[in-house]
C-alpha atoms as a PDB file:
ATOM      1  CA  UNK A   1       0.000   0.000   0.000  1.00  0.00           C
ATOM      2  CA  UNK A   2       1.245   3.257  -1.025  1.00  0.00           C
ATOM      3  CA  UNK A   3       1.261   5.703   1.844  1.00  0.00           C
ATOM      4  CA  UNK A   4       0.130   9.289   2.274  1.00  0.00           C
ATOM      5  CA  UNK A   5       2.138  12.476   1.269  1.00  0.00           C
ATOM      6  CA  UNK A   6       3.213   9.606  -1.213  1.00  0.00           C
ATOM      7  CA  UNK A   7       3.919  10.827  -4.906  1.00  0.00           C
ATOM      8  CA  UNK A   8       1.062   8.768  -7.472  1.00  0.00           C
ATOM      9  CA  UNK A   9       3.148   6.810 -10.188  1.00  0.00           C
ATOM     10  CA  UNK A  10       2.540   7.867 -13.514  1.00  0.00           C
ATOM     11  CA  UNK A  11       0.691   6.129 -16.461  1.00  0.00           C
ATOM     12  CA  UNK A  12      -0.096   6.101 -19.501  1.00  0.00           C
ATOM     13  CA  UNK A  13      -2.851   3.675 -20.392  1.00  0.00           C
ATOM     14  CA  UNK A  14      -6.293   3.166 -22.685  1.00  0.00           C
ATOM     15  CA  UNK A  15      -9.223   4.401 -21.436  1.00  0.00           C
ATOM     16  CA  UNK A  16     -12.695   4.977 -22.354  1.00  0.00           C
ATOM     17  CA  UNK A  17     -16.104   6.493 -20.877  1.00  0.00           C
ATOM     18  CA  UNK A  18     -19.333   6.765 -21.719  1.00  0.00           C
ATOM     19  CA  UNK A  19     -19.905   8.502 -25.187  1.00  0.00           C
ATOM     20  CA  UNK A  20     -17.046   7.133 -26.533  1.00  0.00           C
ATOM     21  CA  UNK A  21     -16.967   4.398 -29.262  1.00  0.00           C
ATOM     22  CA  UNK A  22     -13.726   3.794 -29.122  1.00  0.00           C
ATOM     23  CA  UNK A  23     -10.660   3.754 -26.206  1.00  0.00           C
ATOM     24  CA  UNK A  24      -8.041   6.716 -25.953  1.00  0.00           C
ATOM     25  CA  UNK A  25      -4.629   6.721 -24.275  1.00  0.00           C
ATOM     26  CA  UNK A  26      -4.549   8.820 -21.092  1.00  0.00           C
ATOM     27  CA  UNK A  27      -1.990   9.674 -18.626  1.00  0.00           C
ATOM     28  CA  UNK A  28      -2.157  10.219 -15.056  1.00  0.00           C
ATOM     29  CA  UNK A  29      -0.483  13.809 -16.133  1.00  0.00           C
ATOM     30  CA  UNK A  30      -3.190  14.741 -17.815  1.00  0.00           C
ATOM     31  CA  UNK A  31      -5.570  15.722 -14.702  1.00  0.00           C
ATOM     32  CA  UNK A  32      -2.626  17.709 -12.989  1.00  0.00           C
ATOM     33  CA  UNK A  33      -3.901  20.668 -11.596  1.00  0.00           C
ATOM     34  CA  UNK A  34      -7.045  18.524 -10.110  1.00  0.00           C
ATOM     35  CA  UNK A  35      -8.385  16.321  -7.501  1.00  0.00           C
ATOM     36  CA  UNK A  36      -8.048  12.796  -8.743  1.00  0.00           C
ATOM     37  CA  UNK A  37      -9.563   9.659  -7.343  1.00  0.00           C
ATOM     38  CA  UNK A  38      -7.947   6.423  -8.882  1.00  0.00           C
ATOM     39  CA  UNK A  39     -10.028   3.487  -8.062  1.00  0.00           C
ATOM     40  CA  UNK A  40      -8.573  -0.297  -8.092  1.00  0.00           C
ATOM     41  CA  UNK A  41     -11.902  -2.316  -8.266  1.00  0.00           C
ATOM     42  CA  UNK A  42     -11.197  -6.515  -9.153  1.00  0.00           C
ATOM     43  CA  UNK A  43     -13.770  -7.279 -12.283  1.00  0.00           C
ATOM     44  CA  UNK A  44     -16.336  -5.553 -14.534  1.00  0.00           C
ATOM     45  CA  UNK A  45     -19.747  -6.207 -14.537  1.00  0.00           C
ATOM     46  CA  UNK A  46     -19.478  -8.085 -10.319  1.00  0.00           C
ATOM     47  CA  UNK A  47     -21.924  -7.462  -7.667  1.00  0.00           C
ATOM     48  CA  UNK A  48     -19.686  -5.456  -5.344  1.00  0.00           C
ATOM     49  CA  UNK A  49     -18.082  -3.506  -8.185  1.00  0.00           C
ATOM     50  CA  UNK A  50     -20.967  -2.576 -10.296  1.00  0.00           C
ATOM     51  CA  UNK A  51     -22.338  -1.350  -6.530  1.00  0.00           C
ATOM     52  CA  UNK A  52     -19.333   0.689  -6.971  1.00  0.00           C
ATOM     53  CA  UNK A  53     -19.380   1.971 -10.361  1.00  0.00           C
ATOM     54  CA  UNK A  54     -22.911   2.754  -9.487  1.00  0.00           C
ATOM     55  CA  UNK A  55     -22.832   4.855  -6.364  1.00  0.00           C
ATOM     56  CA  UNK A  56     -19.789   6.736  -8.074  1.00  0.00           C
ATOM     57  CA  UNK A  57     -21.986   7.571 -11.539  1.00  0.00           C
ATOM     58  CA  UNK A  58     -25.123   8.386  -9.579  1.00  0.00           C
ATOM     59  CA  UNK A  59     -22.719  11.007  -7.216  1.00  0.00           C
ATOM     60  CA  UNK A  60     -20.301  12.061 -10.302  1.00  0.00           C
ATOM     61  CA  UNK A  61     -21.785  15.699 -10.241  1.00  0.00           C
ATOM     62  CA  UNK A  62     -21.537  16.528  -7.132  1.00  0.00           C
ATOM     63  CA  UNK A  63     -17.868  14.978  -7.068  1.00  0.00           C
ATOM     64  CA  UNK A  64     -16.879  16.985 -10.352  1.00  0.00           C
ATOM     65  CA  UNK A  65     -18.791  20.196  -8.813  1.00  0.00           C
ATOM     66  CA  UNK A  66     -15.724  19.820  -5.978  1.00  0.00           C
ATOM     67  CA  UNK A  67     -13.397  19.543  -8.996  1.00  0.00           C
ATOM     68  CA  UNK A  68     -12.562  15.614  -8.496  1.00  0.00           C
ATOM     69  CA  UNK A  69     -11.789  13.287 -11.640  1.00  0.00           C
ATOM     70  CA  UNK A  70     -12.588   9.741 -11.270  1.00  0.00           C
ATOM     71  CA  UNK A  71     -10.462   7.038 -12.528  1.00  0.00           C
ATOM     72  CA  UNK A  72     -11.232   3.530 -12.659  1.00  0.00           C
ATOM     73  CA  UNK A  73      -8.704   1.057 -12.948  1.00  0.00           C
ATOM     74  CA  UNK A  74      -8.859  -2.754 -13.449  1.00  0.00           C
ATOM     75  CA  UNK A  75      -6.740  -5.707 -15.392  1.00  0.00           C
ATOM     76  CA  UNK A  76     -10.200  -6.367 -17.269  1.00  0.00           C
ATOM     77  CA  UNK A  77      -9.714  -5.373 -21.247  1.00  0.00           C
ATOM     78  CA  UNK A  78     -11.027  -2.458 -22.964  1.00  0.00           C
ATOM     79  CA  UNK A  79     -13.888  -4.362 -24.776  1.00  0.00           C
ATOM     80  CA  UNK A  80     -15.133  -5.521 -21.414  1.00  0.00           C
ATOM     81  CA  UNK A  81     -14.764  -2.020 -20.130  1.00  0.00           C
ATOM     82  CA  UNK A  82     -16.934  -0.705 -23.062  1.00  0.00           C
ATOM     83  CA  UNK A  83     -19.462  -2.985 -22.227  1.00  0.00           C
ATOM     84  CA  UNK A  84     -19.494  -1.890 -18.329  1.00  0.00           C
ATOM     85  CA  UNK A  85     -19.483   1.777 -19.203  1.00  0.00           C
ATOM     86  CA  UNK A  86     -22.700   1.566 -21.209  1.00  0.00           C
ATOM     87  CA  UNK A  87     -24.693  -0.927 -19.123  1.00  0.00           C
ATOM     88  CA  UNK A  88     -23.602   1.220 -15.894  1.00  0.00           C
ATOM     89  CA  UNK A  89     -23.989   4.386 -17.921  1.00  0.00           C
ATOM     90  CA  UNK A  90     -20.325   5.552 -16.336  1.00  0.00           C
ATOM     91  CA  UNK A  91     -19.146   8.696 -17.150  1.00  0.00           C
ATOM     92  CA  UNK A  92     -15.831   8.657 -15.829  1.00  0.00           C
ATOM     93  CA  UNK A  93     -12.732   6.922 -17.678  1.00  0.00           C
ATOM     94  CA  UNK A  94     -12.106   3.160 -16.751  1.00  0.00           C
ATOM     95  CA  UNK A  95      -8.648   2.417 -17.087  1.00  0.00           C
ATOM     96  CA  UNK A  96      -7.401  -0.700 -18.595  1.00  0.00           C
ATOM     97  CA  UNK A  97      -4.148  -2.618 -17.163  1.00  0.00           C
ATOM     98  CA  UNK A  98      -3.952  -5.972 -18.765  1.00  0.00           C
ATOM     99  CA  UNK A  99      -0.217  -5.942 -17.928  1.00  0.00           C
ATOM    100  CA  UNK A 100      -1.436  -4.833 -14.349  1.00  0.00           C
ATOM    101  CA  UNK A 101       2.070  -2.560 -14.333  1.00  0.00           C
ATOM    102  CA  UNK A 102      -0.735   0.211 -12.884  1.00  0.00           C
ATOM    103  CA  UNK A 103      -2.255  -1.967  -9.996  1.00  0.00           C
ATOM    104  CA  UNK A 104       1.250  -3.242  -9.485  1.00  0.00           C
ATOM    105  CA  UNK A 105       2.735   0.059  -9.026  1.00  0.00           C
ATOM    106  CA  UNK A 106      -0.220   1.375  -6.974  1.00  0.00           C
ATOM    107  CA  UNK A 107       0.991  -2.043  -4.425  1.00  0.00           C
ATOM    108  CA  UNK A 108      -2.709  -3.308  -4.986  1.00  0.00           C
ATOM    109  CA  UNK A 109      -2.355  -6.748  -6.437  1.00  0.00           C
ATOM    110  CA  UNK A 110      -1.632  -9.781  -4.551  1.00  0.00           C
ATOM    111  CA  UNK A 111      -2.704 -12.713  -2.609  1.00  0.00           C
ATOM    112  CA  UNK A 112      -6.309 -13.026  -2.130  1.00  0.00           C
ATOM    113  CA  UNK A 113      -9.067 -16.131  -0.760  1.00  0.00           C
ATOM    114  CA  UNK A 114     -12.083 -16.712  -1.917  1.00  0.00           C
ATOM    115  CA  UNK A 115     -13.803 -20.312  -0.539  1.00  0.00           C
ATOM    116  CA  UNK A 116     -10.659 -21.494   0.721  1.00  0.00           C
ATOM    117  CA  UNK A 117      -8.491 -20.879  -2.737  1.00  0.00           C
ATOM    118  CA  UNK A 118      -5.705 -18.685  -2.785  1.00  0.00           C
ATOM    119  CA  UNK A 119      -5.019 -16.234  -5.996  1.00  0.00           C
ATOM    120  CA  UNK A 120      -4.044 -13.754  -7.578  1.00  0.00           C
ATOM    121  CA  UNK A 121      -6.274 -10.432  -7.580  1.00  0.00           C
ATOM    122  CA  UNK A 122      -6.637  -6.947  -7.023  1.00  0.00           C
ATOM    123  CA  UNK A 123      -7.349  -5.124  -3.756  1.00  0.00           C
ATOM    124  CA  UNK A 124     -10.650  -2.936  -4.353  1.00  0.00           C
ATOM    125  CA  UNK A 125      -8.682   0.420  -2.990  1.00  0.00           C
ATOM    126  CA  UNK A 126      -8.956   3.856  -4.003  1.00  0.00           C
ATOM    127  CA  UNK A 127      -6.037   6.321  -3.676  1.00  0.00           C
ATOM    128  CA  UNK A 128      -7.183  10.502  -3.268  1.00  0.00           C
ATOM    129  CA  UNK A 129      -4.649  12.750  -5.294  1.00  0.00           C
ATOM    130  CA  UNK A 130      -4.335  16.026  -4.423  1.00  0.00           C
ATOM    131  CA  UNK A 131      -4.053  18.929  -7.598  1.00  0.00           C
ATOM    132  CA  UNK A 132      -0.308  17.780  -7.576  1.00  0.00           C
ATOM    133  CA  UNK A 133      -1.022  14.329  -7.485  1.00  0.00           C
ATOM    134  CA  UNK A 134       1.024  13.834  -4.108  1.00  0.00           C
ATOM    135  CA  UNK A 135      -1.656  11.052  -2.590  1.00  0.00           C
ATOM    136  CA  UNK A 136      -3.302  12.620   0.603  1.00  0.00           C
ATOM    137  CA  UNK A 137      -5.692   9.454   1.359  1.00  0.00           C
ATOM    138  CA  UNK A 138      -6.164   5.862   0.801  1.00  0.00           C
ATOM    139  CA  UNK A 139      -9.647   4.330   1.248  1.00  0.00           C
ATOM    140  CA  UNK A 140      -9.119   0.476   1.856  1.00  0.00           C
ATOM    141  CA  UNK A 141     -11.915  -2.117   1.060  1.00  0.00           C
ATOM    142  CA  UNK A 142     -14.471   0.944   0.347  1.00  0.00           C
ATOM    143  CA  UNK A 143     -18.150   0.331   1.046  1.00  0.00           C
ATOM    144  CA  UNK A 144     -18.854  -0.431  -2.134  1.00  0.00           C
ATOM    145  CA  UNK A 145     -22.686   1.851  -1.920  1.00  0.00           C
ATOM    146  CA  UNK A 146     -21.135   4.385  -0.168  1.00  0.00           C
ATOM    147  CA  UNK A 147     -18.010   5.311  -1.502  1.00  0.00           C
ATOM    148  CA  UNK A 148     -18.689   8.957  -3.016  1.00  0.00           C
ATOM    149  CA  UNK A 149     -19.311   9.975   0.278  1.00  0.00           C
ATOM    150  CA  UNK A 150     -15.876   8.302   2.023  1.00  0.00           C
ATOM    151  CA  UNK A 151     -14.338  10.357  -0.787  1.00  0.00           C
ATOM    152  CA  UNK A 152     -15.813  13.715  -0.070  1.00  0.00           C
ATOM    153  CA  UNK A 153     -15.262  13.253   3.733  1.00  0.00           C
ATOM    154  CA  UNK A 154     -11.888  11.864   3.243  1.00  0.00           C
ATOM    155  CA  UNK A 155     -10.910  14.936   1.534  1.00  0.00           C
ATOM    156  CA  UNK A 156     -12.689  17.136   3.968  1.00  0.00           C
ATOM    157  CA  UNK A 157     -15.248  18.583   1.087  1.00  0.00           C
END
Protein backbone atom coordinates (compact mmCIF):
# COMPACT_ATOMS: atom_id res chain seq x y z
CA UNK A 1 0.00 0.00 0.00
CA UNK A 2 1.25 3.26 -1.03
CA UNK A 3 1.26 5.70 1.84
CA UNK A 4 0.13 9.29 2.27
CA UNK A 5 2.14 12.48 1.27
CA UNK A 6 3.21 9.61 -1.21
CA UNK A 7 3.92 10.83 -4.91
CA UNK A 8 1.06 8.77 -7.47
CA UNK A 9 3.15 6.81 -10.19
CA UNK A 10 2.54 7.87 -13.51
CA UNK A 11 0.69 6.13 -16.46
CA UNK A 12 -0.10 6.10 -19.50
CA UNK A 13 -2.85 3.67 -20.39
CA UNK A 14 -6.29 3.17 -22.68
CA UNK A 15 -9.22 4.40 -21.44
CA UNK A 16 -12.69 4.98 -22.35
CA UNK A 17 -16.10 6.49 -20.88
CA UNK A 18 -19.33 6.76 -21.72
CA UNK A 19 -19.91 8.50 -25.19
CA UNK A 20 -17.05 7.13 -26.53
CA UNK A 21 -16.97 4.40 -29.26
CA UNK A 22 -13.73 3.79 -29.12
CA UNK A 23 -10.66 3.75 -26.21
CA UNK A 24 -8.04 6.72 -25.95
CA UNK A 25 -4.63 6.72 -24.27
CA UNK A 26 -4.55 8.82 -21.09
CA UNK A 27 -1.99 9.67 -18.63
CA UNK A 28 -2.16 10.22 -15.06
CA UNK A 29 -0.48 13.81 -16.13
CA UNK A 30 -3.19 14.74 -17.81
CA UNK A 31 -5.57 15.72 -14.70
CA UNK A 32 -2.63 17.71 -12.99
CA UNK A 33 -3.90 20.67 -11.60
CA UNK A 34 -7.05 18.52 -10.11
CA UNK A 35 -8.38 16.32 -7.50
CA UNK A 36 -8.05 12.80 -8.74
CA UNK A 37 -9.56 9.66 -7.34
CA UNK A 38 -7.95 6.42 -8.88
CA UNK A 39 -10.03 3.49 -8.06
CA UNK A 40 -8.57 -0.30 -8.09
CA UNK A 41 -11.90 -2.32 -8.27
CA UNK A 42 -11.20 -6.51 -9.15
CA UNK A 43 -13.77 -7.28 -12.28
CA UNK A 44 -16.34 -5.55 -14.53
CA UNK A 45 -19.75 -6.21 -14.54
CA UNK A 46 -19.48 -8.08 -10.32
CA UNK A 47 -21.92 -7.46 -7.67
CA UNK A 48 -19.69 -5.46 -5.34
CA UNK A 49 -18.08 -3.51 -8.19
CA UNK A 50 -20.97 -2.58 -10.30
CA UNK A 51 -22.34 -1.35 -6.53
CA UNK A 52 -19.33 0.69 -6.97
CA UNK A 53 -19.38 1.97 -10.36
CA UNK A 54 -22.91 2.75 -9.49
CA UNK A 55 -22.83 4.85 -6.36
CA UNK A 56 -19.79 6.74 -8.07
CA UNK A 57 -21.99 7.57 -11.54
CA UNK A 58 -25.12 8.39 -9.58
CA UNK A 59 -22.72 11.01 -7.22
CA UNK A 60 -20.30 12.06 -10.30
CA UNK A 61 -21.79 15.70 -10.24
CA UNK A 62 -21.54 16.53 -7.13
CA UNK A 63 -17.87 14.98 -7.07
CA UNK A 64 -16.88 16.99 -10.35
CA UNK A 65 -18.79 20.20 -8.81
CA UNK A 66 -15.72 19.82 -5.98
CA UNK A 67 -13.40 19.54 -9.00
CA UNK A 68 -12.56 15.61 -8.50
CA UNK A 69 -11.79 13.29 -11.64
CA UNK A 70 -12.59 9.74 -11.27
CA UNK A 71 -10.46 7.04 -12.53
CA UNK A 72 -11.23 3.53 -12.66
CA UNK A 73 -8.70 1.06 -12.95
CA UNK A 74 -8.86 -2.75 -13.45
CA UNK A 75 -6.74 -5.71 -15.39
CA UNK A 76 -10.20 -6.37 -17.27
CA UNK A 77 -9.71 -5.37 -21.25
CA UNK A 78 -11.03 -2.46 -22.96
CA UNK A 79 -13.89 -4.36 -24.78
CA UNK A 80 -15.13 -5.52 -21.41
CA UNK A 81 -14.76 -2.02 -20.13
CA UNK A 82 -16.93 -0.71 -23.06
CA UNK A 83 -19.46 -2.98 -22.23
CA UNK A 84 -19.49 -1.89 -18.33
CA UNK A 85 -19.48 1.78 -19.20
CA UNK A 86 -22.70 1.57 -21.21
CA UNK A 87 -24.69 -0.93 -19.12
CA UNK A 88 -23.60 1.22 -15.89
CA UNK A 89 -23.99 4.39 -17.92
CA UNK A 90 -20.32 5.55 -16.34
CA UNK A 91 -19.15 8.70 -17.15
CA UNK A 92 -15.83 8.66 -15.83
CA UNK A 93 -12.73 6.92 -17.68
CA UNK A 94 -12.11 3.16 -16.75
CA UNK A 95 -8.65 2.42 -17.09
CA UNK A 96 -7.40 -0.70 -18.59
CA UNK A 97 -4.15 -2.62 -17.16
CA UNK A 98 -3.95 -5.97 -18.77
CA UNK A 99 -0.22 -5.94 -17.93
CA UNK A 100 -1.44 -4.83 -14.35
CA UNK A 101 2.07 -2.56 -14.33
CA UNK A 102 -0.73 0.21 -12.88
CA UNK A 103 -2.26 -1.97 -10.00
CA UNK A 104 1.25 -3.24 -9.49
CA UNK A 105 2.73 0.06 -9.03
CA UNK A 106 -0.22 1.37 -6.97
CA UNK A 107 0.99 -2.04 -4.42
CA UNK A 108 -2.71 -3.31 -4.99
CA UNK A 109 -2.35 -6.75 -6.44
CA UNK A 110 -1.63 -9.78 -4.55
CA UNK A 111 -2.70 -12.71 -2.61
CA UNK A 112 -6.31 -13.03 -2.13
CA UNK A 113 -9.07 -16.13 -0.76
CA UNK A 114 -12.08 -16.71 -1.92
CA UNK A 115 -13.80 -20.31 -0.54
CA UNK A 116 -10.66 -21.49 0.72
CA UNK A 117 -8.49 -20.88 -2.74
CA UNK A 118 -5.70 -18.69 -2.78
CA UNK A 119 -5.02 -16.23 -6.00
CA UNK A 120 -4.04 -13.75 -7.58
CA UNK A 121 -6.27 -10.43 -7.58
CA UNK A 122 -6.64 -6.95 -7.02
CA UNK A 123 -7.35 -5.12 -3.76
CA UNK A 124 -10.65 -2.94 -4.35
CA UNK A 125 -8.68 0.42 -2.99
CA UNK A 126 -8.96 3.86 -4.00
CA UNK A 127 -6.04 6.32 -3.68
CA UNK A 128 -7.18 10.50 -3.27
CA UNK A 129 -4.65 12.75 -5.29
CA UNK A 130 -4.33 16.03 -4.42
CA UNK A 131 -4.05 18.93 -7.60
CA UNK A 132 -0.31 17.78 -7.58
CA UNK A 133 -1.02 14.33 -7.48
CA UNK A 134 1.02 13.83 -4.11
CA UNK A 135 -1.66 11.05 -2.59
CA UNK A 136 -3.30 12.62 0.60
CA UNK A 137 -5.69 9.45 1.36
CA UNK A 138 -6.16 5.86 0.80
CA UNK A 139 -9.65 4.33 1.25
CA UNK A 140 -9.12 0.48 1.86
CA UNK A 141 -11.92 -2.12 1.06
CA UNK A 142 -14.47 0.94 0.35
CA UNK A 143 -18.15 0.33 1.05
CA UNK A 144 -18.85 -0.43 -2.13
CA UNK A 145 -22.69 1.85 -1.92
CA UNK A 146 -21.14 4.38 -0.17
CA UNK A 147 -18.01 5.31 -1.50
CA UNK A 148 -18.69 8.96 -3.02
CA UNK A 149 -19.31 9.98 0.28
CA UNK A 150 -15.88 8.30 2.02
CA UNK A 151 -14.34 10.36 -0.79
CA UNK A 152 -15.81 13.72 -0.07
CA UNK A 153 -15.26 13.25 3.73
CA UNK A 154 -11.89 11.86 3.24
CA UNK A 155 -10.91 14.94 1.53
CA UNK A 156 -12.69 17.14 3.97
CA UNK A 157 -15.25 18.58 1.09
Amino acid sequence: MLEKGTKAPEFTVQAIKLGQDEAQEISLKDFLGKKTIVYFYPKDMTPGCSNQAQNLRDNFEILEEKGIVILGVSCDSITSHKKFVEKENLPFYLVSDSTKEIVKAYDVYGDKSFMGKLFQGIHRTTYLLDENHTIVGVIEKPKVKEHAQEILEMYKL
